[in-house]
Protein backbone atom coordinates (compact mmCIF):
# COMPACT_ATOMS: atom_id res chain seq x y z
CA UNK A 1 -185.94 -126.66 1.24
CA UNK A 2 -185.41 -127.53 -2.43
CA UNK A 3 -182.53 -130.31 -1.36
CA UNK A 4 -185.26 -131.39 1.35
CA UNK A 5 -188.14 -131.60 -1.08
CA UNK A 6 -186.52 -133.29 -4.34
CA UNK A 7 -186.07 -136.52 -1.21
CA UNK A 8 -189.73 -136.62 -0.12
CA UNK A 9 -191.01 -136.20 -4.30
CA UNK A 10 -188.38 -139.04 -5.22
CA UNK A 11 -190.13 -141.97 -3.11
CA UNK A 12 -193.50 -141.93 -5.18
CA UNK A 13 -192.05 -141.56 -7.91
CA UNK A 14 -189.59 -144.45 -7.65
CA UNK A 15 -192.42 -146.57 -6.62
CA UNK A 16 -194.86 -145.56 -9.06
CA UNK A 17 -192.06 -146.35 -12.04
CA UNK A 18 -191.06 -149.83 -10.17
CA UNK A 19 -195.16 -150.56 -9.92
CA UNK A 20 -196.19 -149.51 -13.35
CA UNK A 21 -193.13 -151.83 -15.28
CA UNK A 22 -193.81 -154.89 -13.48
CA UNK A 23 -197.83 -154.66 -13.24
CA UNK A 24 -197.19 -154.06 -17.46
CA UNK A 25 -195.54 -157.66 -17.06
CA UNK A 26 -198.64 -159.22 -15.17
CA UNK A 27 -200.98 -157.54 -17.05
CA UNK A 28 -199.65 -158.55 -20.83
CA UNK A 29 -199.22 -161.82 -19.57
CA UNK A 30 -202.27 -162.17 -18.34
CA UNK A 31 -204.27 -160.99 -21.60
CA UNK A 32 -202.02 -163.97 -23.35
CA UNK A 33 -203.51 -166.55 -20.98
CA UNK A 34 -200.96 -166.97 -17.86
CA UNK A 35 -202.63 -166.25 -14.75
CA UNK A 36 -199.25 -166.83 -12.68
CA UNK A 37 -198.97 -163.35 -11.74
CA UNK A 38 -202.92 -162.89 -10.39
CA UNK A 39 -202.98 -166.31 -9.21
CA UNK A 40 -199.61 -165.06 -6.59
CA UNK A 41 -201.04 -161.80 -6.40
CA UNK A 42 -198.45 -159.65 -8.02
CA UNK A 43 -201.09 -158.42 -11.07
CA UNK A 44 -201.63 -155.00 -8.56
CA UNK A 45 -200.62 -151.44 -8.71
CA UNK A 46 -199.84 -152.10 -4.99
CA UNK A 47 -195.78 -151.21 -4.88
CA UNK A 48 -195.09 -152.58 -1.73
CA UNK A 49 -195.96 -156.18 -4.03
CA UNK A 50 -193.15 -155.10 -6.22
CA UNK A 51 -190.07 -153.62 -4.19
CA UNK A 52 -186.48 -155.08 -4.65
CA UNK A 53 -184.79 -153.60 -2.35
CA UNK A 54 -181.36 -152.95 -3.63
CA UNK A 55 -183.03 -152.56 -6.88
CA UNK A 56 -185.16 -149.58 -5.18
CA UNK A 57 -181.64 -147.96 -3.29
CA UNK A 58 -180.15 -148.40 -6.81
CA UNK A 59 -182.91 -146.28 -8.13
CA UNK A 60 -183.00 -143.72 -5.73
CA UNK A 61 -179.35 -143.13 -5.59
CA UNK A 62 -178.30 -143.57 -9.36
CA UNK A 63 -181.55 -143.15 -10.71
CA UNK A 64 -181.26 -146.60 -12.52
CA UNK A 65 -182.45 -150.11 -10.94
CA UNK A 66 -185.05 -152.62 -10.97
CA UNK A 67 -188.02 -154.31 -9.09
CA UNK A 68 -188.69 -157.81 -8.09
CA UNK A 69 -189.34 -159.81 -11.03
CA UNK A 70 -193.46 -160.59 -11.94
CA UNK A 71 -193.59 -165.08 -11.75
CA UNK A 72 -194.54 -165.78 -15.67
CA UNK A 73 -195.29 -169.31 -17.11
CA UNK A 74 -194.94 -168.81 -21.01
CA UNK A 75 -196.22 -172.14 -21.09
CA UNK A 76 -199.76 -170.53 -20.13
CA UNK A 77 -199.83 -167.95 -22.46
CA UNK A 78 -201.22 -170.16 -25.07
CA UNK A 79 -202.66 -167.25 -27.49
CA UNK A 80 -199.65 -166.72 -29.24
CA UNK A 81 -196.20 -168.23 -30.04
CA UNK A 82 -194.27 -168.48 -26.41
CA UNK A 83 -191.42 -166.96 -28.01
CA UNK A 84 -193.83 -164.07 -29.63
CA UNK A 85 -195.30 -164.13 -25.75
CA UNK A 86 -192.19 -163.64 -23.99
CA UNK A 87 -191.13 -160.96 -26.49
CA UNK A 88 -194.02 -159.11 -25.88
CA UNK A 89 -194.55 -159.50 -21.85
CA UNK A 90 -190.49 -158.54 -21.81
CA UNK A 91 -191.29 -155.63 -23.94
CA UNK A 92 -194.38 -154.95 -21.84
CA UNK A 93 -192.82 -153.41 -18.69
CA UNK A 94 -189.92 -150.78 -20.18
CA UNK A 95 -192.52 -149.88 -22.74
CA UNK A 96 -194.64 -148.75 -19.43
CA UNK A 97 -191.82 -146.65 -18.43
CA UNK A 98 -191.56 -145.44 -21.81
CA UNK A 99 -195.55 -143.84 -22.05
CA UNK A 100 -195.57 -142.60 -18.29
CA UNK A 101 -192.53 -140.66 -19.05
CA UNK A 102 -193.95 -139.40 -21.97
CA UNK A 103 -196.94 -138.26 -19.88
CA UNK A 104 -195.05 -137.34 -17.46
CA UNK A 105 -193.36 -134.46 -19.47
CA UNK A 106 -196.90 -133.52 -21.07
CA UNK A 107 -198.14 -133.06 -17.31
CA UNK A 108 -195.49 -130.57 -17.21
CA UNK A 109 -196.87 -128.60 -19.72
CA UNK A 110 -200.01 -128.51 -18.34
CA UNK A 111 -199.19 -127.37 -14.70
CA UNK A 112 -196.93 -124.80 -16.13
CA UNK A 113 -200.03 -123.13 -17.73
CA UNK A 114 -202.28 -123.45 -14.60
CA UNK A 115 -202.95 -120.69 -12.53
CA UNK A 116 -201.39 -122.18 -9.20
CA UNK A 117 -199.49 -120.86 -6.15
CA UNK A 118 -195.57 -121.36 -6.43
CA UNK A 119 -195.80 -123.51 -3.64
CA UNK A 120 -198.11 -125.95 -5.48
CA UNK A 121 -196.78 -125.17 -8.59
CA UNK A 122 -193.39 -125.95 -7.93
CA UNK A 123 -193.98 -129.46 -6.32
CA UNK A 124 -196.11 -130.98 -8.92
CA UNK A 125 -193.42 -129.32 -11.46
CA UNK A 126 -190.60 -131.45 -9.59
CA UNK A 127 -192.70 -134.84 -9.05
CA UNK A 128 -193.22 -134.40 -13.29
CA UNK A 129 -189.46 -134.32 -13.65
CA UNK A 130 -188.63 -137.01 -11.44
CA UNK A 131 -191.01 -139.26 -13.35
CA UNK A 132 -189.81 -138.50 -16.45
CA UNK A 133 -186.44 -139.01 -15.67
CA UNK A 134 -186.88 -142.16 -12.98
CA UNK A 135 -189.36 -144.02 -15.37
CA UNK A 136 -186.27 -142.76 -18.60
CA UNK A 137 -183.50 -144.99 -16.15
CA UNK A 138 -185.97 -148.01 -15.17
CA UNK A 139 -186.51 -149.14 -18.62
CA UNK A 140 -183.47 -147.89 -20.02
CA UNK A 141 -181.74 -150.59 -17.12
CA UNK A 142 -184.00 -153.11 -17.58
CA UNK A 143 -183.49 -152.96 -21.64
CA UNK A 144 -180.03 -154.10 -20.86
CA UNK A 145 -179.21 -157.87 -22.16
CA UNK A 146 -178.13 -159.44 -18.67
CA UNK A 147 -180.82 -161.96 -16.78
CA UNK A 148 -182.99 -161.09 -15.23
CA UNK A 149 -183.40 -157.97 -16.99
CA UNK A 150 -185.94 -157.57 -20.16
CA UNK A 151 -183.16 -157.38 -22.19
CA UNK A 152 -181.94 -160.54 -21.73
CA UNK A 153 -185.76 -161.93 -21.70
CA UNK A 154 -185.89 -160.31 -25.57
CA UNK A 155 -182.52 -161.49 -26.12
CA UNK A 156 -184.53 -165.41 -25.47
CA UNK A 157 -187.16 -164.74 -27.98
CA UNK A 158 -185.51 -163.50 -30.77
CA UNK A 159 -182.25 -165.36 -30.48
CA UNK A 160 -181.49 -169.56 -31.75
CA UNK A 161 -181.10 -171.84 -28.73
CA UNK A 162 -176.93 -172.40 -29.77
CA UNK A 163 -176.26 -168.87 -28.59
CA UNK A 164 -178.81 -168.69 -26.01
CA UNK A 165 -177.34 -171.44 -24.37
CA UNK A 166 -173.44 -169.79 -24.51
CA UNK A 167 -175.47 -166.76 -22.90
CA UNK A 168 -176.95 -168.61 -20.27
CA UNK A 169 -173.55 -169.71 -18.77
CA UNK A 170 -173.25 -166.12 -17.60
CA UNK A 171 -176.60 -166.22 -15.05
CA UNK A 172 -174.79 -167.05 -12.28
CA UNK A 173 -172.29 -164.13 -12.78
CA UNK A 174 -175.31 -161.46 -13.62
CA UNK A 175 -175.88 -160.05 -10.39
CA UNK A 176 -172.35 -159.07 -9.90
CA UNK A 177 -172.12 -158.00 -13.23
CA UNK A 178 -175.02 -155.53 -12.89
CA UNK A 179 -173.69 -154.00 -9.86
CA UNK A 180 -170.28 -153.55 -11.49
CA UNK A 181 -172.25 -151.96 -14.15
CA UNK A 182 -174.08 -149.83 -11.73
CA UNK A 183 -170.91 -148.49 -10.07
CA UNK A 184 -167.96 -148.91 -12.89
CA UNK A 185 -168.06 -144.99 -13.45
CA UNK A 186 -167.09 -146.39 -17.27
CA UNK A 187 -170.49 -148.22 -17.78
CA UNK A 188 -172.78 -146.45 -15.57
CA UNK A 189 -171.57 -143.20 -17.11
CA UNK A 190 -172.51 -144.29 -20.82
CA UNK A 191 -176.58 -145.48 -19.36
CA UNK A 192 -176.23 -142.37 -17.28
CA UNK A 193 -175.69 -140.45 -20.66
CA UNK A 194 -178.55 -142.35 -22.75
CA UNK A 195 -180.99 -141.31 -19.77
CA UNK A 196 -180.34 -138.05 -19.37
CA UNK A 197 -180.45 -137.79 -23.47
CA UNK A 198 -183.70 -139.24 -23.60
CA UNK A 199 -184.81 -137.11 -20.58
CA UNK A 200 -183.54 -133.93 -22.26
CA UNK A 201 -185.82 -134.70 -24.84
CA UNK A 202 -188.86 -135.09 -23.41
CA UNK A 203 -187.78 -131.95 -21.03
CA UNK A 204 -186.20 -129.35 -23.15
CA UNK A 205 -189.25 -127.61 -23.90
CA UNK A 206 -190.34 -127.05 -20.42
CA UNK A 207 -187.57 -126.81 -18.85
CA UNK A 208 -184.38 -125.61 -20.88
């Protein structure tokens, strides 16, 4: 039942973590005056808006992967610097994984110390873990410095244009490069590691 359960929990939670990161893109964008996102109607908590599809496999299977990527014109977000505005609308969506993680494992807590049947008890328990540990690998992926990750979008704000443009010459190589890094057991061990660190963190004192 367990094996059976942990498969129905994981599809909410996958969406909510792929829905959360990219709205955080729309949204932060949006506050700094670009209106792409609304205007195409990807500023919604509606996941079906959001899903990559081998991005959302990726995440179910490895527990790493990505969403389809929010349209942003830094050229409307006139209230700040566009580099300042890029920094901070790339910044915007792993930083959403980030908190709902965080409250995530504080849910935890909280069920744990409700007077609940085991068989409501121990669903909500898993769905808490998964979205610790789902939203941990979603942000923790898209921190890494490859387009069109966030990483690579920080990497563009805080970097001079002579090595932006030697980095650039690697876009057209990026997707295969993230799927070797998503199954080179070398490279996908090492994220693999950082997330289930960080999720050991947030966990241990519920759960270990």
């Amino acid at each position: 039942m367990e094996g059976i359960l942990k498969y129905i929990i994981l599809v909410p939670v996958i969406l909510f973590a792929m829905t959360i990161h990219e709205f955080a893109h729309g949204f932060v964008a949006y506050l700094l005056g670009d209106d792409t996102a609304k205007k195409m109607g990807r500023l919604t908590l509606n996941p079906i808006s959001h899903i990559d599809i081998l991005g959302f496999i990726a995440l179910f299977i490895a527990h790493i992967g990505w969403a389809k990527p929010v349209p942003i014109d830094i050229s409307k977000a006139k209230k700040v610097h566009p580099r300042l505005a890029l920094l901070l609308i790339a910044l915007a969506g792993p930083m959403a994984n980030f908190i709902s993680a965080y409250i995530f494992s504080k849910l935890i807590f909280i069920i744990h110390n409700l007077a609940l049947p085991e068989s409501v008890k121990v669903p909500l328990i898993y769905f808490c873990t998964f979205g610790v540990i789902l939203n941990i690998g979603f942000g923790v992926f898209n921190l890494l410095p490859l387009p069109p990750l966030d990483g690579y979008r920080i990497l563009e704000a805080l970097l001079p244009e002579n090595i932006l443009y030697k980095l650039r010459k690697i876009e057209p190589y990026s997707f295969i490069i993230l799927l070797l890094i998503l199954f080179f057991p070398p490279t996908s061990k090492i994220i693999g590691n950082i997330v289930n660190y960080l999720s050991y963190l947030l966990l241990k004192s519920y759960l270990y």
